[in-house]
PDB file of N, CA and C in Angstrom:
ATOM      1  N   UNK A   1       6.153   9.786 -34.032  1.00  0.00           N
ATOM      2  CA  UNK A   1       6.971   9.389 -32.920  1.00  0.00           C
ATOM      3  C   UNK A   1       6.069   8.853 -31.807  1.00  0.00           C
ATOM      4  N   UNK A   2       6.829   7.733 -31.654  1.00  0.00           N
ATOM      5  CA  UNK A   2       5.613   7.053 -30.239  1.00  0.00           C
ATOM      6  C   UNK A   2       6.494   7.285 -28.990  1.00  0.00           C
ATOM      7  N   UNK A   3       5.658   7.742 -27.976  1.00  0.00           N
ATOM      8  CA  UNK A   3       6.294   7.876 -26.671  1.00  0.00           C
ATOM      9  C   UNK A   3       6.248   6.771 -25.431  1.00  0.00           C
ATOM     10  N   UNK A   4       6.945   6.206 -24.560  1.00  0.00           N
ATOM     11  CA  UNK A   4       6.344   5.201 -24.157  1.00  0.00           C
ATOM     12  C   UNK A   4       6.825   5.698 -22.623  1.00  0.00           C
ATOM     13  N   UNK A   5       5.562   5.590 -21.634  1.00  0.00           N
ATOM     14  CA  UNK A   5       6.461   5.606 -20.050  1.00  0.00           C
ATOM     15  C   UNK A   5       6.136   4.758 -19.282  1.00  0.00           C
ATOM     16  N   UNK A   6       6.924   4.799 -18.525  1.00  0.00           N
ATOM     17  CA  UNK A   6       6.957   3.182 -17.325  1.00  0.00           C
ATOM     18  C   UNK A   6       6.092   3.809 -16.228  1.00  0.00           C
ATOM     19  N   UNK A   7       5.379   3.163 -16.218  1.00  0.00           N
ATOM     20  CA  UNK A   7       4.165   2.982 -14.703  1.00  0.00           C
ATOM     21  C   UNK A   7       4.657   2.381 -13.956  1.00  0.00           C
ATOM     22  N   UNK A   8       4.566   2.588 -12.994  1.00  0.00           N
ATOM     23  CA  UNK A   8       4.699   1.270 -11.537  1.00  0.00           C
ATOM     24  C   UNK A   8       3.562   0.736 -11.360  1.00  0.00           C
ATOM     25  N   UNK A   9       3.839  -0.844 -11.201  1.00  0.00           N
ATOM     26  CA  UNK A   9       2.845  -1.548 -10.503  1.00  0.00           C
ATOM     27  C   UNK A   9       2.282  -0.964  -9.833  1.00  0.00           C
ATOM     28  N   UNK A  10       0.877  -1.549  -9.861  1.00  0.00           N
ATOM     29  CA  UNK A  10      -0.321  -1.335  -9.018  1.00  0.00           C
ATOM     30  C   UNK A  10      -0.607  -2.739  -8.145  1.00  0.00           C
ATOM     31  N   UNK A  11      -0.935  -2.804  -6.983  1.00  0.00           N
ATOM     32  CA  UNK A  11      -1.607  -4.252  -6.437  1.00  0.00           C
ATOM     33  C   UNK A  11      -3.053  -4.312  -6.152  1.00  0.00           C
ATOM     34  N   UNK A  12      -3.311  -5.126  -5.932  1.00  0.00           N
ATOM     35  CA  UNK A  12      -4.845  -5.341  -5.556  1.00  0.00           C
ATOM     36  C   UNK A  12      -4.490  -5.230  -4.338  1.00  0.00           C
ATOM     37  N   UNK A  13      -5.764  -5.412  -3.465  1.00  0.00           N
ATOM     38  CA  UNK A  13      -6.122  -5.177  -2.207  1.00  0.00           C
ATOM     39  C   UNK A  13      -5.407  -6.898  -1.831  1.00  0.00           C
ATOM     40  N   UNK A  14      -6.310  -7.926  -2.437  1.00  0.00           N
ATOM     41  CA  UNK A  14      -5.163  -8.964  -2.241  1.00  0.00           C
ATOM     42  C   UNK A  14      -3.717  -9.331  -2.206  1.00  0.00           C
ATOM     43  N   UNK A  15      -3.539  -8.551  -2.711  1.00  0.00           N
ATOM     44  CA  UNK A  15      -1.882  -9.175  -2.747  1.00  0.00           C
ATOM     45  C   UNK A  15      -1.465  -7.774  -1.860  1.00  0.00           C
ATOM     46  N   UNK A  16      -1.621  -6.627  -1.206  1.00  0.00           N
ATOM     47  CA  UNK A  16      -1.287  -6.094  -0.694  1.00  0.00           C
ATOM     48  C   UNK A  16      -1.360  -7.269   0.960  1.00  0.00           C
ATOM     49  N   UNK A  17      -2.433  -7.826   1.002  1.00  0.00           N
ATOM     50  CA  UNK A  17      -3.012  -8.075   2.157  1.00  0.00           C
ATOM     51  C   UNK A  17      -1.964  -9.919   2.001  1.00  0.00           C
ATOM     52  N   UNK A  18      -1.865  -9.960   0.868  1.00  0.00           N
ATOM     53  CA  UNK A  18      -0.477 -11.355   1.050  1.00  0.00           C
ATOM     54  C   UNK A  18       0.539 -10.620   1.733  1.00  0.00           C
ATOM     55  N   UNK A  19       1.175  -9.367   0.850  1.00  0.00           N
ATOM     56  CA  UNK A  19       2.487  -8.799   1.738  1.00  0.00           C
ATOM     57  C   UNK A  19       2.437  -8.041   3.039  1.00  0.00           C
ATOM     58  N   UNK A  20       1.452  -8.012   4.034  1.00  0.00           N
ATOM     59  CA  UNK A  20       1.224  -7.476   4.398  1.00  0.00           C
ATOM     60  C   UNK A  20       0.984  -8.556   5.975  1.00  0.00           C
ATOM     61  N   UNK A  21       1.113  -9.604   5.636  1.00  0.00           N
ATOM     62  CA  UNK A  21       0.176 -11.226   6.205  1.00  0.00           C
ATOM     63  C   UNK A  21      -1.252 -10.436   7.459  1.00  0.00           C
ATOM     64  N   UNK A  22      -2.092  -9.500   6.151  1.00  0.00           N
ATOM     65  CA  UNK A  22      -3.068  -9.146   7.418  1.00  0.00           C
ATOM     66  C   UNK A  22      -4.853  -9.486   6.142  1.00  0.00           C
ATOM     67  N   UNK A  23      -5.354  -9.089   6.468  1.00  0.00           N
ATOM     68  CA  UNK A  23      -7.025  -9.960   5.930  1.00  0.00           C
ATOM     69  C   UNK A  23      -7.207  -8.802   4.261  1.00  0.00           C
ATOM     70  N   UNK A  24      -7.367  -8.978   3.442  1.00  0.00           N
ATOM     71  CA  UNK A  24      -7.828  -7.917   2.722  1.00  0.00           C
ATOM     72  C   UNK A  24      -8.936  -6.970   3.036  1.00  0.00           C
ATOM     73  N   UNK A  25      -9.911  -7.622   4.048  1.00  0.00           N
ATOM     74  CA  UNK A  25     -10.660  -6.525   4.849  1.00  0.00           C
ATOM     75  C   UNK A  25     -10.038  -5.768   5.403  1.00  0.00           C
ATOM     76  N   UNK A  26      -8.997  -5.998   6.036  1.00  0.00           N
ATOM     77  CA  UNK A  26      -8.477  -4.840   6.891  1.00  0.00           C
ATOM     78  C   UNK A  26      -7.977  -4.173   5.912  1.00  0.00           C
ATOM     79  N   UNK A  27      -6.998  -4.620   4.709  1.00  0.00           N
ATOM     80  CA  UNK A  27      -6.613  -3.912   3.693  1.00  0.00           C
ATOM     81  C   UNK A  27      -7.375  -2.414   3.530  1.00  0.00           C
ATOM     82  N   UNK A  28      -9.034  -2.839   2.796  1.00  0.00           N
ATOM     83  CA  UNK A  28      -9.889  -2.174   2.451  1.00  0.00           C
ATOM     84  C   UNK A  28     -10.012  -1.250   3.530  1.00  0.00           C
ATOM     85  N   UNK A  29     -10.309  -1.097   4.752  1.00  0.00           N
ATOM     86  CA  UNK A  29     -10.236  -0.004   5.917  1.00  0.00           C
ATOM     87  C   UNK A  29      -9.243   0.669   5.749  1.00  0.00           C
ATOM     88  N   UNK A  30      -8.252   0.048   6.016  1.00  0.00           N
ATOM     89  CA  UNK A  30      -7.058   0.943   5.739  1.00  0.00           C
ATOM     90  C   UNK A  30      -7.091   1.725   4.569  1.00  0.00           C
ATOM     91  N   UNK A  31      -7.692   1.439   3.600  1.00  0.00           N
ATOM     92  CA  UNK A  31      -7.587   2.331   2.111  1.00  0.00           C
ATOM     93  C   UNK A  31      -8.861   3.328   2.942  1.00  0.00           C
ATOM     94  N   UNK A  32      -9.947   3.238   2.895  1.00  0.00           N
ATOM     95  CA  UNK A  32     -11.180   4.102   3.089  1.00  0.00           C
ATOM     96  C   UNK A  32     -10.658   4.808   4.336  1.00  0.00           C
ATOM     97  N   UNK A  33      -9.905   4.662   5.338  1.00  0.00           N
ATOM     98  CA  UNK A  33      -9.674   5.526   6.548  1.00  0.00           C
ATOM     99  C   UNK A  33      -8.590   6.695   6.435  1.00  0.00           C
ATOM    100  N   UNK A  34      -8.252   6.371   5.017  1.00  0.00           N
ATOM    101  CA  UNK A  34      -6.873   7.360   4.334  1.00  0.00           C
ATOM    102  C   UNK A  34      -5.619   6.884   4.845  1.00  0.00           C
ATOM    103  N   UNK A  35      -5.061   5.774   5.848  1.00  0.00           N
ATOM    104  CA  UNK A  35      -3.883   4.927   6.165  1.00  0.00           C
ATOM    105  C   UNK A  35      -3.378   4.472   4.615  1.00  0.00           C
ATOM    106  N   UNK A  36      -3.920   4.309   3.483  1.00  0.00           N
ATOM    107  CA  UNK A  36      -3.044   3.813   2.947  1.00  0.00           C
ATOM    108  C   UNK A  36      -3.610   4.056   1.301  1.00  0.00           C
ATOM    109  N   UNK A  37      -2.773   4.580   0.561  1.00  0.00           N
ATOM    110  CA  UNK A  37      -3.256   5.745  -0.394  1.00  0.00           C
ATOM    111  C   UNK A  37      -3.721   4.530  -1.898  1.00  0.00           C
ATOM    112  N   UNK A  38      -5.037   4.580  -2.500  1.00  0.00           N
ATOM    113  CA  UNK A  38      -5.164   3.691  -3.488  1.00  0.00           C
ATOM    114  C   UNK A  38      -5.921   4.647  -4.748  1.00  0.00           C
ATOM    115  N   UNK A  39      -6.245   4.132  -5.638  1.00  0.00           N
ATOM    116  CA  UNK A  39      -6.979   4.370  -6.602  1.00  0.00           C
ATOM    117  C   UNK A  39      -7.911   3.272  -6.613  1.00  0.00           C
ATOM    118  N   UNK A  40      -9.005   3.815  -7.350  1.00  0.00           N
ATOM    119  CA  UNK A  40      -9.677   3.050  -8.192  1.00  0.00           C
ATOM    120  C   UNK A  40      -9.772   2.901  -9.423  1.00  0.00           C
ATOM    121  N   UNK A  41      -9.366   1.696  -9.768  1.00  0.00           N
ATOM    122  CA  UNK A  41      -9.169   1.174 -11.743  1.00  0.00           C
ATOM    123  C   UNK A  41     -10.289   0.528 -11.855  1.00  0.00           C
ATOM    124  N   UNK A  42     -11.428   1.116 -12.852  1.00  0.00           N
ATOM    125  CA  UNK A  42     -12.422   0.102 -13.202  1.00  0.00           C
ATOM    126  C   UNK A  42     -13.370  -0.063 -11.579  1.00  0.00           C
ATOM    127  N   UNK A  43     -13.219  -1.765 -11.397  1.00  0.00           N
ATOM    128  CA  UNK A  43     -13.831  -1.949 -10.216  1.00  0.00           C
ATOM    129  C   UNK A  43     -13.189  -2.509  -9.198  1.00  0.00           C
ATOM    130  N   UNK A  44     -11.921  -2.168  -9.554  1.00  0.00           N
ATOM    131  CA  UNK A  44     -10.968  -2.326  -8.569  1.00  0.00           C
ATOM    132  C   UNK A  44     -10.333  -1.654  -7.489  1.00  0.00           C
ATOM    133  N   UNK A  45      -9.982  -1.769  -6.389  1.00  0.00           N
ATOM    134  CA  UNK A  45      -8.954  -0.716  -5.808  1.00  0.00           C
ATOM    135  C   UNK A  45      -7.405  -1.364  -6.173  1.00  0.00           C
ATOM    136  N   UNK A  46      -6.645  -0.495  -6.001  1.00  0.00           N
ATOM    137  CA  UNK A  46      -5.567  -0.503  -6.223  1.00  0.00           C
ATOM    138  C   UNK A  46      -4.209   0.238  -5.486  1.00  0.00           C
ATOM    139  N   UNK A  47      -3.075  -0.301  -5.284  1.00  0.00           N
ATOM    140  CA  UNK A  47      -1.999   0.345  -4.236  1.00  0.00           C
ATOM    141  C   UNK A  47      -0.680   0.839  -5.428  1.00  0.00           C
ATOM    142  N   UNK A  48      -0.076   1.885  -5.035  1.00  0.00           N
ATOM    143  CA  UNK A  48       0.860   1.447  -5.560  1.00  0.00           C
ATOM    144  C   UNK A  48       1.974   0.917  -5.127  1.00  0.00           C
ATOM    145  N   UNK A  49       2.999   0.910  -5.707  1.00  0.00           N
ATOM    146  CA  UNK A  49       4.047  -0.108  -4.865  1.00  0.00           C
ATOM    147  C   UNK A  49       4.833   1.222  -4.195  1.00  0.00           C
ATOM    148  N   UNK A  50       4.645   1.814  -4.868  1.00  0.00           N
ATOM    149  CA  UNK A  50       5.440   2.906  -3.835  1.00  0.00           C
ATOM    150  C   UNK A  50       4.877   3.632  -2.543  1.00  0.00           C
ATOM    151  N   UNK A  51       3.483   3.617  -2.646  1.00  0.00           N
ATOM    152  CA  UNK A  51       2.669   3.870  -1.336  1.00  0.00           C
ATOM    153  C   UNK A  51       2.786   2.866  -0.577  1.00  0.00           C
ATOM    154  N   UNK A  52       2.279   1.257  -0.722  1.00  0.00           N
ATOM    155  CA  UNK A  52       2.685   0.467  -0.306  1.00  0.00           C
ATOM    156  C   UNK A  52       4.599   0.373   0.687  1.00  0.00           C
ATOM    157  N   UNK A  53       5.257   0.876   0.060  1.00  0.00           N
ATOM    158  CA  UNK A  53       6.804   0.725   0.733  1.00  0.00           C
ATOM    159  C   UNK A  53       7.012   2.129   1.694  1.00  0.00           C
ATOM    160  N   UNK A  54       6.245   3.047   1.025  1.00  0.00           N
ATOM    161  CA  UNK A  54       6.078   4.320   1.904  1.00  0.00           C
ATOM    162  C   UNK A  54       5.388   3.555   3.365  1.00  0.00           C
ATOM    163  N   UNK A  55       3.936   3.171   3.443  1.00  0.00           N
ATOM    164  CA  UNK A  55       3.264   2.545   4.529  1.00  0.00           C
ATOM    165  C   UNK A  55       4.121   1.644   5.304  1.00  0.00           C
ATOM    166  N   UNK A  56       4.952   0.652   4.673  1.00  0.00           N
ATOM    167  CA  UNK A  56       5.737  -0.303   5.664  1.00  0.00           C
ATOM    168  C   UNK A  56       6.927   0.362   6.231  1.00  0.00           C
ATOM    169  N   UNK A  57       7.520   1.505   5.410  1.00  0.00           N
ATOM    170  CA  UNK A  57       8.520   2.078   5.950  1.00  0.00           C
ATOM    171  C   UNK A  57       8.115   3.062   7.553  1.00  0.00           C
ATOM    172  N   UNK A  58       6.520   3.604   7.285  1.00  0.00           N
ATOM    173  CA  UNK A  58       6.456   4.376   8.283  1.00  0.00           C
ATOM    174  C   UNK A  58       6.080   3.733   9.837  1.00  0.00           C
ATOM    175  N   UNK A  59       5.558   2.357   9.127  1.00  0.00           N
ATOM    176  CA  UNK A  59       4.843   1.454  10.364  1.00  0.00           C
ATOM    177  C   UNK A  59       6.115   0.983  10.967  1.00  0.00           C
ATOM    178  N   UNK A  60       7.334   0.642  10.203  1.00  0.00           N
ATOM    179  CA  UNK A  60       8.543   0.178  11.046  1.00  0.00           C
ATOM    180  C   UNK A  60       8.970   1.169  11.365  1.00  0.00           C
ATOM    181  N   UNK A  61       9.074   2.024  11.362  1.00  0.00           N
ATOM    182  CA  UNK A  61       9.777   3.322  11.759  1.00  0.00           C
ATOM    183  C   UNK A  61       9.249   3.610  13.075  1.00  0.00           C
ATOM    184  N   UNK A  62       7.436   3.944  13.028  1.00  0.00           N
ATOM    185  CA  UNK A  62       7.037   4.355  14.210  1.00  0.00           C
ATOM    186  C   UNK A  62       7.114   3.265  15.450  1.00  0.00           C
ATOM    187  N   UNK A  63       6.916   1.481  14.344  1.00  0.00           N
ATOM    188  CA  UNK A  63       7.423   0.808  15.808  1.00  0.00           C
ATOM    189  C   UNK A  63       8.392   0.453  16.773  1.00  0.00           C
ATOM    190  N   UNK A  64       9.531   1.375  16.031  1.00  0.00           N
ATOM    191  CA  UNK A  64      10.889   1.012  16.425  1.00  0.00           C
ATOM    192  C   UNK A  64      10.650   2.045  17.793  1.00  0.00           C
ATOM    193  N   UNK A  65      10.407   3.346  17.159  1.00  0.00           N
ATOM    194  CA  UNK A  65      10.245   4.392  17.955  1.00  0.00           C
ATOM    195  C   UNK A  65       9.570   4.251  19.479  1.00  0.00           C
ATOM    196  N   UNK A  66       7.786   3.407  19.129  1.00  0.00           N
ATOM    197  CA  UNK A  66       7.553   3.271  19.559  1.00  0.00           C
ATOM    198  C   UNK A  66       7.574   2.575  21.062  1.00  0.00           C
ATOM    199  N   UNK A  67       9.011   1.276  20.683  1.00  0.00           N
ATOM    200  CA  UNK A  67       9.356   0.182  21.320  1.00  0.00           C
ATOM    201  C   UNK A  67      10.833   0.818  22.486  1.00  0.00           C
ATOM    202  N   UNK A  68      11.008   2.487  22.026  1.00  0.00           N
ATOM    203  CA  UNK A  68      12.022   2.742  22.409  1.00  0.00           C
ATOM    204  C   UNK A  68      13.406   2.748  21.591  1.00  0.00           C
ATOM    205  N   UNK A  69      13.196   1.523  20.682  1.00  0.00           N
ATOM    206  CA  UNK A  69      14.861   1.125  20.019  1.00  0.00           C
ATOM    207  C   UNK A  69      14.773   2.360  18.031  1.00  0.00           C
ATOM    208  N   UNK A  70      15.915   2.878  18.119  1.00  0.00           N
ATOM    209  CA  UNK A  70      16.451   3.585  17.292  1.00  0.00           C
ATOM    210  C   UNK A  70      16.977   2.994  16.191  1.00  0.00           C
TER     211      UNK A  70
END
């Protein structure tokens, strides 16, 4: 019997830093400062998409907060 399970995408630091419209350097800080949770595959870093939507959810959240509006 073969078992098979679904992974979620992983992104590169690039394409985080496409959806993100900020530098993949900053990407990379953000991973090493613990802001934004990755692995390393091989010689890669890597996001997942669900950390990734976790991070944008909390950055809009706190800027709403931040701005006053609910």
């Amino acid at each position: 019997m073969v078992q098979v399970s679904i992974t979620e995408p992983n992104l590169t630091a690039q394409q985080v830093a496409d959806i993100l419209n900020i530098s993949y350097r900053t990407v990379y800080r953000m991973m090493h400062s613990g802001e934004l949770p990755y692995e390393k595959v091989g010689g890669t870093y890597r996001v997942r998409c669900s950390d990734l939507r976790e991070y944008r959810n909390s950055v809009y959240h706190n800027t709403r907060i931040s701005n006053g509006r609910f």
